[in-house]
Protein backbone atom coordinates (compact mmCIF):
# COMPACT_ATOMS: atom_id res chain seq x y z
CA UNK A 1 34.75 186.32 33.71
CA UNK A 2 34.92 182.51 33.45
CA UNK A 3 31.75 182.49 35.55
CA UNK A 4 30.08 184.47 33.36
CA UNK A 5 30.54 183.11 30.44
CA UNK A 6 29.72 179.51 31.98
CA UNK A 7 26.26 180.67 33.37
CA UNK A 8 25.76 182.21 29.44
CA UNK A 9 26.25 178.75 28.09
CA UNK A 10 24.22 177.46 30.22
CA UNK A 11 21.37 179.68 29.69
CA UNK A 12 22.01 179.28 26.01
CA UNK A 13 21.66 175.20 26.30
CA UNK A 14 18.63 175.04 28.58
CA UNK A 15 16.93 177.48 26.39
CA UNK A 16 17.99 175.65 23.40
CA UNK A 17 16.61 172.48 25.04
CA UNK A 18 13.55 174.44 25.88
CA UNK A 19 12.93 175.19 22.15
CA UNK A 20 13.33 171.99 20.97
CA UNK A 21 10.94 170.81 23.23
CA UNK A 22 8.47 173.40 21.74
CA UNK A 23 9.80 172.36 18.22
CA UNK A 24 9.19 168.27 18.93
CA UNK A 25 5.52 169.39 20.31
CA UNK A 26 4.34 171.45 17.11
CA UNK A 27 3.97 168.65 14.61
CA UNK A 28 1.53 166.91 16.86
CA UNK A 29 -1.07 169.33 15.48
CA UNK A 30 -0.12 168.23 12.30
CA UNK A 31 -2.07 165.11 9.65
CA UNK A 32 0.88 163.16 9.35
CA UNK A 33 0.42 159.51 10.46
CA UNK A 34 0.91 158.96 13.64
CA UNK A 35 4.46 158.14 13.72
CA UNK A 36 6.06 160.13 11.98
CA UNK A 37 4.53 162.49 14.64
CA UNK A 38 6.11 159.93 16.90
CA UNK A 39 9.42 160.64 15.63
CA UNK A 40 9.68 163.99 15.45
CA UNK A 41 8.59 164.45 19.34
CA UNK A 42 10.92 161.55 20.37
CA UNK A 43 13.70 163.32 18.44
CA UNK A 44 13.42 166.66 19.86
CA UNK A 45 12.63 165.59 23.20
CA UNK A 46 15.49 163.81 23.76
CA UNK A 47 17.82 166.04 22.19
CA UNK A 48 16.10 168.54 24.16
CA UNK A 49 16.62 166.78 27.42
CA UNK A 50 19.85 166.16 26.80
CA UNK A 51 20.97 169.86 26.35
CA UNK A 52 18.88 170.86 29.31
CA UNK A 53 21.24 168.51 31.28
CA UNK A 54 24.47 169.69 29.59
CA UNK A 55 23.10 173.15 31.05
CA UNK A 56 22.59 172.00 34.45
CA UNK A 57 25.71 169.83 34.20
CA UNK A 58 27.99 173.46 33.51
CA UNK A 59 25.75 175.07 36.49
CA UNK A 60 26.04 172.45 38.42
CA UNK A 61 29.23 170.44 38.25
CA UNK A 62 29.31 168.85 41.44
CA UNK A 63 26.54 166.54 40.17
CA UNK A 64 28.18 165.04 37.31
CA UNK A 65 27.74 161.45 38.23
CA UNK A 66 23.95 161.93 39.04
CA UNK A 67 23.76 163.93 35.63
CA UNK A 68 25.58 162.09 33.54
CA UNK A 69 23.47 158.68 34.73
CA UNK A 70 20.33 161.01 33.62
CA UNK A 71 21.84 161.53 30.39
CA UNK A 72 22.71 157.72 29.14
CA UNK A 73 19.21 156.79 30.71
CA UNK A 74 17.77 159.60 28.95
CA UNK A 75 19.76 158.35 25.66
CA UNK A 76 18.70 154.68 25.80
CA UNK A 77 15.38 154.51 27.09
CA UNK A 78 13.73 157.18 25.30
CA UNK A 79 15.46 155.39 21.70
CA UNK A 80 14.02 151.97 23.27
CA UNK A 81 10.60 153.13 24.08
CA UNK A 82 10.29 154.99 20.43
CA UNK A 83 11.30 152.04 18.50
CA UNK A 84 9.16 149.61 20.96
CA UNK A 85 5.99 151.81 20.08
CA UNK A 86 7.00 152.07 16.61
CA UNK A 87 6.99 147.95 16.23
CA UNK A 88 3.64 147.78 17.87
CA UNK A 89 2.16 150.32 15.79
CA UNK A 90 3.15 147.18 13.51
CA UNK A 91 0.35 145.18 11.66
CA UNK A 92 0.48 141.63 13.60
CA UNK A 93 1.93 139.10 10.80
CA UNK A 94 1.34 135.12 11.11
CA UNK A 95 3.42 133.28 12.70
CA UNK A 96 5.16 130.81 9.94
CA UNK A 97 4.32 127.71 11.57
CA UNK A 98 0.85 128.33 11.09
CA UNK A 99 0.75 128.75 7.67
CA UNK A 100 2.71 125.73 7.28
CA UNK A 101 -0.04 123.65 9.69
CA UNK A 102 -3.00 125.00 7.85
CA UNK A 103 -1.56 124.23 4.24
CA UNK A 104 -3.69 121.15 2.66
């Protein structure tokens, strides 16, 4: 019984992550600007990622530290590399000095 119902929650998060991978893809095809398109894949992806690992983490326990090392790198470097892409989406903006140099 308690197998049973473990392999059901699994199936139930990695298809969960599996939609929200779909879900994260869909407003690609979208016109919004380019990062809001940004930000709803990053969102969904890594929430997405992160249930497919709960669901191997319940179907596989006995690789809980290799799992749970995939899910804080998961965590931090897909929220880095959004908002690193996000700030050089960024218009470049002078440097202050500069302004101060070429005042007359």
């Amino acid at each position: 019984m308690a197998h049973s119902l473990i392999d059901h929650a699994s199936a139930l998060l990695l298809g969960a992550g599996l939609v929200l991978w779909f879900w994260g893809t869909w407003p690609l095809l979208g016109t919004h600007s380019y990062l809001r398109k940004l930000h709803a894949l990053s969102v969904a992806d890594t929430l997405g990622s992160l249930l497919m690992l709960l669901g191997l983490l319940l179907r596989i326990p006995g690789q809980w530290p290799l799992l749970t090392l995939a899910l804080l790198g998961l965590v931090v470097w897909n929220t880095i590399f959004g908002y690193v892409l996000a700030a050089c989406s960024l218009p470049p903006r002078p440097h202050p000095a500069t302004e101060q140099d070429s005042a007359p």
